[in-house]
Protein backbone atom coordinates (compact mmCIF):
# COMPACT_ATOMS: atom_id res chain seq x y z
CA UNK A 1 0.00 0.00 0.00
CA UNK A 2 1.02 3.39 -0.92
CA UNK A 3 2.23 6.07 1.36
CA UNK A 4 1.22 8.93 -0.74
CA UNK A 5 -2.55 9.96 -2.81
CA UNK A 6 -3.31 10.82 -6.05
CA UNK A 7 -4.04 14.32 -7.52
CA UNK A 8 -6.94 13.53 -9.43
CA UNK A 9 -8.56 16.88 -10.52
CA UNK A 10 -6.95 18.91 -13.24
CA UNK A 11 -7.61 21.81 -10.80
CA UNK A 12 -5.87 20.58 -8.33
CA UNK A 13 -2.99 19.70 -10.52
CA UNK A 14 -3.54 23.38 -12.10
CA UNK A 15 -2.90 25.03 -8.45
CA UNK A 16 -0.01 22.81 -7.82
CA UNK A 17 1.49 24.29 -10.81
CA UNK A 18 0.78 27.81 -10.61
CA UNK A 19 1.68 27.99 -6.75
CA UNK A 20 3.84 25.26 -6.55
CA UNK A 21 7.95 25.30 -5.45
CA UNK A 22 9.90 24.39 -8.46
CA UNK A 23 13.23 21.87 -8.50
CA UNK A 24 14.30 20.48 -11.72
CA UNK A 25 16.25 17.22 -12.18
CA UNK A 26 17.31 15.29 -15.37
CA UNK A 27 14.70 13.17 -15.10
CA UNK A 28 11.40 15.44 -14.33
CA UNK A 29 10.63 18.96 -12.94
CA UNK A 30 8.61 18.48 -9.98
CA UNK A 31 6.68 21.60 -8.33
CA UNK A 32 5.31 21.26 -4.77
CA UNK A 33 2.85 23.04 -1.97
CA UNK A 34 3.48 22.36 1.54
CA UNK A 35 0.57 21.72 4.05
CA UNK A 36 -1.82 19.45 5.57
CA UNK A 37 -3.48 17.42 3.22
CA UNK A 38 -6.37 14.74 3.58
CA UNK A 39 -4.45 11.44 3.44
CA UNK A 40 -0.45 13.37 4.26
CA UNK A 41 1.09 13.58 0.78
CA UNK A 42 -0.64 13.53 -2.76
CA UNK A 43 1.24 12.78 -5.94
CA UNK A 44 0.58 13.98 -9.38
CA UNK A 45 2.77 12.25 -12.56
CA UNK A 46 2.42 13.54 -16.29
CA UNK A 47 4.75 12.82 -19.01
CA UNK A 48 4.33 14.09 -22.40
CA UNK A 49 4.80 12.08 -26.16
CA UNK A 50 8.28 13.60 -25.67
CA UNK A 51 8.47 10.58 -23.26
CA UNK A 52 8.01 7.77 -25.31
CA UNK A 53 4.40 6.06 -26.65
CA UNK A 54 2.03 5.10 -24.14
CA UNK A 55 4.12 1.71 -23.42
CA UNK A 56 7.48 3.62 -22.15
CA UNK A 57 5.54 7.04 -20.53
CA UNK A 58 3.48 4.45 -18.52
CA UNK A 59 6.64 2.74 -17.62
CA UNK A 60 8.43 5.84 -16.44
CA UNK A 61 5.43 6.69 -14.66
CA UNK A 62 5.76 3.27 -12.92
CA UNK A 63 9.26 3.54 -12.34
CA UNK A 64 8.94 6.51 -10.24
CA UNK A 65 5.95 5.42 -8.19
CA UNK A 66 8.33 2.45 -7.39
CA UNK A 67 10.80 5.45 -6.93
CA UNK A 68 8.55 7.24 -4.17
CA UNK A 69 7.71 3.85 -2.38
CA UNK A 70 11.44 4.06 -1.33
CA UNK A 71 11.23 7.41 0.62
CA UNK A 72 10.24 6.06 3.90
CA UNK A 73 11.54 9.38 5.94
CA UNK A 74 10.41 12.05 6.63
CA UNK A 75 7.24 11.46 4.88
CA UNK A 76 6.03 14.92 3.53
CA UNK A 77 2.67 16.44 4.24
CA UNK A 78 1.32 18.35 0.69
CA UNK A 79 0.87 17.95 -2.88
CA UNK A 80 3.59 17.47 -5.46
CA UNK A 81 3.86 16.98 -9.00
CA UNK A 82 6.06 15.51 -11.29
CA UNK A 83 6.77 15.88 -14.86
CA UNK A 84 8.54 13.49 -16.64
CA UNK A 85 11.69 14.36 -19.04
CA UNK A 86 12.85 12.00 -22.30
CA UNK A 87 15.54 10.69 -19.50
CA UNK A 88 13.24 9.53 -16.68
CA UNK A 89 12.18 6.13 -19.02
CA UNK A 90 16.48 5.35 -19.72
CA UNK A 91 18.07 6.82 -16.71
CA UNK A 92 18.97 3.54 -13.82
CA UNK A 93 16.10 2.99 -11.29
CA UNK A 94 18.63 4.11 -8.22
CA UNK A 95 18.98 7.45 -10.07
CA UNK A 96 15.02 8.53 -10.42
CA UNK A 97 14.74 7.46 -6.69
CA UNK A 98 17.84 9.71 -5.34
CA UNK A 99 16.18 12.37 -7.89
CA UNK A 100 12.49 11.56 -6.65
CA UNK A 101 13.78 11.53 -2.71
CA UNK A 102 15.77 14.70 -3.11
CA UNK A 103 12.78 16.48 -5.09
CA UNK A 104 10.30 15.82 -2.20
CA UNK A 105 12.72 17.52 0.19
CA UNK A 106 13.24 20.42 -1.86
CA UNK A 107 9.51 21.46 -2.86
CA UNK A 108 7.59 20.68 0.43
CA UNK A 109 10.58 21.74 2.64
CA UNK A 110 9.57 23.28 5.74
CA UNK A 111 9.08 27.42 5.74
CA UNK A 112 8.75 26.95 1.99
């Protein structure tokens, strides 16, 4: 069982976005808003055709769920979103995750 939600609502995604702290990475650019959440953490994960076809951006997407199932601590309260470069689907799995747990401390940092 997951640790972290799903941003569901294109609005939702939208705010994350607009309001969102910003930390880009080789793999994805990943934009997050600190704060208490219903469920502690919610994750968005788009990737564009620049990805791949639907086979490799679903597998990038799957790769850094797998990614985020690592982080075990601290386990962030707020919404973050991630969106996937040409590099997330080749780059080594160990990679994404030092990338993925490194984003979540950036964007939903404390005081942020």
């Amino acid at each position: 069982m997951r640790w972290f939600g799903s941003l569901r609502r294109q609005s939702e995604i939208a705010f994350v976005r607009r309001r969102g702290r910003r930390a880009a990475f080789a793999t994805f650019v990943s934009y997050g808003v600190a704060g208490p959440v219903a469920g502690g953490c919610r994750v968005g994960i788009t990737a564009s055709k620049d990805v791949g076809g639907a086979v490799e951006r679903n597998r990038a997407r799957r790769r850094l769920r797998g990614a985020l199932e690592r982080v075990r601590e601290p386990r962030p309260a707020g919404r973050v979103l991630f969106i996937l470069r040409e590099t997330a689907a080749i780059e080594p799995f160990e990679r994404l995750a030092a990338d993925a747990a490194t984003a979540l401390s950036r964007v939903l940092a404390p005081g942020a």
